[in-house]
N, C-alpha and C. Protein backbone atom coordinates (compact mmCIF):
# COMPACT_ATOMS: atom_id res chain seq x y z
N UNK A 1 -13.34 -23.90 1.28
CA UNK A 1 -12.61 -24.83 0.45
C UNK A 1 -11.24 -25.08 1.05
N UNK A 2 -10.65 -26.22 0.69
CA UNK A 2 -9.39 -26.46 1.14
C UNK A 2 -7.95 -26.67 0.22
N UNK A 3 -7.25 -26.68 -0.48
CA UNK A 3 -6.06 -26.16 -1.08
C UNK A 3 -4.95 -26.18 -0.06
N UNK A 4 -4.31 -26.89 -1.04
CA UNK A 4 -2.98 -27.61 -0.54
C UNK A 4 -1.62 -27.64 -1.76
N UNK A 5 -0.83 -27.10 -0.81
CA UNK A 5 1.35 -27.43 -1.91
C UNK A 5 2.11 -27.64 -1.83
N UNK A 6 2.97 -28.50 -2.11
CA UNK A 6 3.94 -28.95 -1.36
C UNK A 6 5.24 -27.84 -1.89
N UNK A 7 5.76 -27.46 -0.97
CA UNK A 7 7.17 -27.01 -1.61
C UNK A 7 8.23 -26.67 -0.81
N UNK A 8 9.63 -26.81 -1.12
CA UNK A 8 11.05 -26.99 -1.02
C UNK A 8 11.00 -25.60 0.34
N UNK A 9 10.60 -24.43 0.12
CA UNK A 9 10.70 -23.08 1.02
C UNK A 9 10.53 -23.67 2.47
N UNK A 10 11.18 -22.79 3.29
CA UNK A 10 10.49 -23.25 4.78
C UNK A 10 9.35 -22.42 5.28
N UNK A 11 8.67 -22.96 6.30
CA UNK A 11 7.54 -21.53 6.66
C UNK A 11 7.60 -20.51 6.77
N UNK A 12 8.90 -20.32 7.18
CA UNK A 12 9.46 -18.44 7.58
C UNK A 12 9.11 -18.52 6.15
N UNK A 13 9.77 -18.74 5.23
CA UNK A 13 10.00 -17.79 3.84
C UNK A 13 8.52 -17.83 3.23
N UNK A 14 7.67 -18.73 3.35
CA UNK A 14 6.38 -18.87 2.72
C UNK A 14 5.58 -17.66 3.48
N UNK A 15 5.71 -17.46 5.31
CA UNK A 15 5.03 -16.58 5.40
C UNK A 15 5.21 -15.02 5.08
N UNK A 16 6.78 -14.89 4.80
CA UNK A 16 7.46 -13.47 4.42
C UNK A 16 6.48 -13.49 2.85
N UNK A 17 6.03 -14.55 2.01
CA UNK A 17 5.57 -13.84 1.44
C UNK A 17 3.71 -13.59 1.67
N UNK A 18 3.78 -14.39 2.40
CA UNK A 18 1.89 -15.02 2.49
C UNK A 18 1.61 -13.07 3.28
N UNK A 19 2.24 -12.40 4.19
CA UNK A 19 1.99 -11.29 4.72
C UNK A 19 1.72 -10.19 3.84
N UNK A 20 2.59 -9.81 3.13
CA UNK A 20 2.49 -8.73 2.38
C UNK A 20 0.71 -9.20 1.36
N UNK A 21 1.27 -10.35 0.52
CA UNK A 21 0.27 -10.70 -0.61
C UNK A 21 -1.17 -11.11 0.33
N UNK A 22 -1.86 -11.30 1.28
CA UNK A 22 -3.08 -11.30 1.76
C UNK A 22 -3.10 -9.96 2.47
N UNK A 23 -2.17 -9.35 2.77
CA UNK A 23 -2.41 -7.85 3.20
C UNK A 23 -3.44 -6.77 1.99
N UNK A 24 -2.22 -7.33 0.92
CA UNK A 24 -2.98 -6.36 -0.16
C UNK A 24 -4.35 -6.89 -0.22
N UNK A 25 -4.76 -7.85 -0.44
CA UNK A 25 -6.32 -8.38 -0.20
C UNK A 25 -7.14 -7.76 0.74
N UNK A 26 -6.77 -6.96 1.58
CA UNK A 26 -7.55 -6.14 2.50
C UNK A 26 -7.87 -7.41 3.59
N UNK A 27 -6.91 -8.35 4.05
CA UNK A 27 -7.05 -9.31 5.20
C UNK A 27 -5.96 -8.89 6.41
N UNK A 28 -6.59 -9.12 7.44
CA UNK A 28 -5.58 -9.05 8.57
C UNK A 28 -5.21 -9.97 9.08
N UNK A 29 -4.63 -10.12 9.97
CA UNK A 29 -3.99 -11.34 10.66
C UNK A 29 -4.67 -11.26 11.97
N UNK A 30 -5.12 -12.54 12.18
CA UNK A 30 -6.53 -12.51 13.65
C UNK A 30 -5.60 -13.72 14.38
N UNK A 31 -4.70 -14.69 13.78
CA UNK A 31 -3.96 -15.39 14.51
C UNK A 31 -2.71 -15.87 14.08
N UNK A 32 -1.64 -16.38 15.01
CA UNK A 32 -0.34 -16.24 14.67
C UNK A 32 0.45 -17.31 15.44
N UNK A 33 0.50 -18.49 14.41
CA UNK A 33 1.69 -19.52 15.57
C UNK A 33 2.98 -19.44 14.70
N UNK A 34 3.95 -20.70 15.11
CA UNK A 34 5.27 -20.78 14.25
C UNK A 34 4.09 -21.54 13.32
N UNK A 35 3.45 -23.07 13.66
CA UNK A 35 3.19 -22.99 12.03
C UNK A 35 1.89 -23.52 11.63
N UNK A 36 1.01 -22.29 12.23
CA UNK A 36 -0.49 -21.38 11.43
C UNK A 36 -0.22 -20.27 11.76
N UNK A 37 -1.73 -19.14 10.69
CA UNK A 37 -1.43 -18.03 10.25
C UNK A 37 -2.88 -17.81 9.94
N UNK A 38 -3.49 -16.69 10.45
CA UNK A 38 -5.16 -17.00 10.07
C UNK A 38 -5.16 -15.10 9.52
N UNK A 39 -6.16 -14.97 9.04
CA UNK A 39 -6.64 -14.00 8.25
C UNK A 39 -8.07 -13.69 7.91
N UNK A 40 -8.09 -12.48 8.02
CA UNK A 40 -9.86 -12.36 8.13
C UNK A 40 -10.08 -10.86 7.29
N UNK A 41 -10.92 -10.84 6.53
CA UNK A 41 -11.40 -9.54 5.71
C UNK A 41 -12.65 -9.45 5.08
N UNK A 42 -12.74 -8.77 4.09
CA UNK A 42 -13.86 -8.37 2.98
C UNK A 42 -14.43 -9.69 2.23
N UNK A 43 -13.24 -10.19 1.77
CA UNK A 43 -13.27 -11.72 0.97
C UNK A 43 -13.74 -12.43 1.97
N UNK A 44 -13.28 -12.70 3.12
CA UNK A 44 -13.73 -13.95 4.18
C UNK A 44 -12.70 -14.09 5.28
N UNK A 45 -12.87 -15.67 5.48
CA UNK A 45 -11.29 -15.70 6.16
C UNK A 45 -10.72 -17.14 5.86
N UNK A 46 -9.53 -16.96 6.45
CA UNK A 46 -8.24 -17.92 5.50
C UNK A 46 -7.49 -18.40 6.75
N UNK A 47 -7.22 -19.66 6.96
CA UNK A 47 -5.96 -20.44 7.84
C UNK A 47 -5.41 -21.24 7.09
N UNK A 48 -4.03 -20.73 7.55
CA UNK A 48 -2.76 -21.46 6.95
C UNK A 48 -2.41 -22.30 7.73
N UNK A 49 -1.60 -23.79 7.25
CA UNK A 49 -0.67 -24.17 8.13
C UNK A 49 0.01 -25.00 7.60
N UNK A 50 0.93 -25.27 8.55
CA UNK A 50 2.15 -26.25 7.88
C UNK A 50 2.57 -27.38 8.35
N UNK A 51 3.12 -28.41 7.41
CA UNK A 51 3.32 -29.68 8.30
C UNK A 51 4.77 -30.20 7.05
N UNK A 52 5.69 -30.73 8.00
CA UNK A 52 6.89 -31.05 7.11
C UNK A 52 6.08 -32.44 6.30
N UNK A 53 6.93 -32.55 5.41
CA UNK A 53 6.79 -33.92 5.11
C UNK A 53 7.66 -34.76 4.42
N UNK A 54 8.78 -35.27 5.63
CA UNK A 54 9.80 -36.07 5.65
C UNK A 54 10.60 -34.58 4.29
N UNK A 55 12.11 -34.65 4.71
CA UNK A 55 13.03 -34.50 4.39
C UNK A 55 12.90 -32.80 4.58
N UNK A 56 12.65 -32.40 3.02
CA UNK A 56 12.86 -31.01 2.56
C UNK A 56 11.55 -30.56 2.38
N UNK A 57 10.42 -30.85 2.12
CA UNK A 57 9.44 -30.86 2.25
C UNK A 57 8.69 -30.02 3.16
N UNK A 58 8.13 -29.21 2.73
CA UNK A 58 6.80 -28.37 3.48
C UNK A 58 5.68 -28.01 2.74
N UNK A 59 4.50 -29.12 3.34
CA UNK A 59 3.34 -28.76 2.95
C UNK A 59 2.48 -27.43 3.14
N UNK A 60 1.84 -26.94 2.52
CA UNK A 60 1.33 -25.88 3.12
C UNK A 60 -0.51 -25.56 2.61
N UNK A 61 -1.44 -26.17 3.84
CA UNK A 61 -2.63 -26.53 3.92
C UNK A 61 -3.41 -24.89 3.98
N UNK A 62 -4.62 -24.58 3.17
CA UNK A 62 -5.32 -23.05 3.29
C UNK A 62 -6.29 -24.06 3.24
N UNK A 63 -7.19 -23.09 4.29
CA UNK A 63 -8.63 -23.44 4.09
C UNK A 63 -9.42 -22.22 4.28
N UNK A 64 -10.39 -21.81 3.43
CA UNK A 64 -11.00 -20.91 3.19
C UNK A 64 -12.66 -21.04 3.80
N UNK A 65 -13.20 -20.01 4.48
CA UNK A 65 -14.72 -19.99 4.75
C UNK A 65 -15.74 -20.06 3.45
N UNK A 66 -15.12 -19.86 2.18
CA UNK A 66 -15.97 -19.55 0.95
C UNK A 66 -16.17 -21.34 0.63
N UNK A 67 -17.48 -20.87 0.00
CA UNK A 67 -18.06 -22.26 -0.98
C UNK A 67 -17.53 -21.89 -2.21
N UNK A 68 -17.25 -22.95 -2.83
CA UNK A 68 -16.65 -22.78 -4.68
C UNK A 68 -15.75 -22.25 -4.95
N UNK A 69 -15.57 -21.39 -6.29
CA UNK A 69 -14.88 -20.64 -6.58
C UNK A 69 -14.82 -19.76 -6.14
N UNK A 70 -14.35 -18.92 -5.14
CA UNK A 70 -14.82 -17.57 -4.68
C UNK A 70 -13.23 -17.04 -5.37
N UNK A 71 -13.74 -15.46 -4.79
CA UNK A 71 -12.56 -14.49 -5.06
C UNK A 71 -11.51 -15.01 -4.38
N UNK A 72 -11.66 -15.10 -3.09
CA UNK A 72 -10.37 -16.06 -2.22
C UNK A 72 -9.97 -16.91 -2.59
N UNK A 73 -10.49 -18.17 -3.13
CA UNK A 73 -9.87 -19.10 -3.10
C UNK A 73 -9.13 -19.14 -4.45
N UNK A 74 -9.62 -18.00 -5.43
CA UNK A 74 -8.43 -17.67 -6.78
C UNK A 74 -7.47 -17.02 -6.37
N UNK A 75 -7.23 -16.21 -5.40
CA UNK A 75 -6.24 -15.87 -4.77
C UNK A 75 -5.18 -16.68 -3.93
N UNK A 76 -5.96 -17.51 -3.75
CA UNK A 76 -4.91 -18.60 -3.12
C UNK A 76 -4.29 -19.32 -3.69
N UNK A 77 -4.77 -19.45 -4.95
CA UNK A 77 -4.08 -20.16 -6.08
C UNK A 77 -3.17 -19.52 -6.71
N UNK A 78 -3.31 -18.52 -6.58
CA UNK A 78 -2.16 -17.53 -7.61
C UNK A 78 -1.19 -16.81 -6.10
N UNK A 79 -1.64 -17.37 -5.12
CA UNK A 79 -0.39 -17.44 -4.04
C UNK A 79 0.67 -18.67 -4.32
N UNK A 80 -0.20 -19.57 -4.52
CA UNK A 80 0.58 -20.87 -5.16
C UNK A 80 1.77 -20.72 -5.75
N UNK A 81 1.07 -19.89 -6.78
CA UNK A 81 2.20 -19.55 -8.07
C UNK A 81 3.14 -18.62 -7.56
N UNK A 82 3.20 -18.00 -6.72
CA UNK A 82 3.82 -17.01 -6.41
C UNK A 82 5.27 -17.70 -5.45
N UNK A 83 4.39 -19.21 -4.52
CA UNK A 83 5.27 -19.92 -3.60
C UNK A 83 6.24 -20.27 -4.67
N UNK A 84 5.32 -20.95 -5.83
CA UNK A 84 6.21 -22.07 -6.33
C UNK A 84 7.38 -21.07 -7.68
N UNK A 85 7.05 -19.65 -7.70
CA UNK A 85 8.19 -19.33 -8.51
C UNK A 85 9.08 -18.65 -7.36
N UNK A 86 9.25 -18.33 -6.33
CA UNK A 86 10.17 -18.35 -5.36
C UNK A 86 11.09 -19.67 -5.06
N UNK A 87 10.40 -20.50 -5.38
CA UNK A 87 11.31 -21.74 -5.31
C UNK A 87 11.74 -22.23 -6.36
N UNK A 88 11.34 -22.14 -7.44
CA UNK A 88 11.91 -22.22 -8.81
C UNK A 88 12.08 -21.27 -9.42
N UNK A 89 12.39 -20.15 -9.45
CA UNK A 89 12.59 -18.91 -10.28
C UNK A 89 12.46 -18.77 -11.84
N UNK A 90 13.42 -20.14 -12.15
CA UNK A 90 13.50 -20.73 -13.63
C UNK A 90 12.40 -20.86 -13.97
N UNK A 91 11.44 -21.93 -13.42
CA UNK A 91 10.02 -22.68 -14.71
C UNK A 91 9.00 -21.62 -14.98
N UNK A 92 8.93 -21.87 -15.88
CA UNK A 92 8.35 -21.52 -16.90
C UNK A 92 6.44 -22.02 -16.78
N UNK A 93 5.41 -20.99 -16.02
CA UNK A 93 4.40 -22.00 -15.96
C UNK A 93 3.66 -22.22 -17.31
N UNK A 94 3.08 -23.24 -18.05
CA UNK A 94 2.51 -23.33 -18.76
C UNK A 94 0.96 -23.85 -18.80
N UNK A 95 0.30 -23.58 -19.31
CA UNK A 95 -1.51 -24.03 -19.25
C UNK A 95 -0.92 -25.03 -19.83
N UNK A 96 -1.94 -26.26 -19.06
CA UNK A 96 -1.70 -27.69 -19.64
C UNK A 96 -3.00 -27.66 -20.12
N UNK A 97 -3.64 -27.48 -21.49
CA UNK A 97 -5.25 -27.98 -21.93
C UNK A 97 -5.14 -29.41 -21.91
């Protein structure tokens, strides 16, 4: 699957946290540029990467070996959350039903 976010952080700071939090996942790091980041484990495996987009902007593209919902790719989502309260500290996330 593929999953995508845009946010304000630069790559250094997204990957200071992307290391620790797919570590605990029992993933390693199988590759390493300034800006991709690949990972391989129990769950599957995972590449990161990054692409500005105009100004302040950094996208940040995962694509996962899993079909559907897997365990990974809920993890990648709640990496999300993790980017996007580093960059907002303040908000408040709420379930939108």
């Amino acid at each position: 699957m593929r999953h995508y976010h845009r946010t304000h952080l630069t790559p250094d700071d997204v990957l200071a946290l992307a290391d620790p939090y797919f570590a605990g996942l029992g993933l390693e790091v199988t590759d390493s540029g300034p800006r991709r980041r690949a990972w391989t484990g129990p769950l599957g495996k995972l590449v990161m990467r990054f692409t500005g987009e105009g100004g302040h902007s950094t996208r940040i593209d995962i694509e996962t070996d899993q079909v559907g919902e897997s365990r990974l790719d809920r993890n990648v989502k709640r990496f999300f959350v993790q980017v996007h309260r580093a960059a907002d500290p303040a908000h408040v996330l709420r379930a939108a039903y």
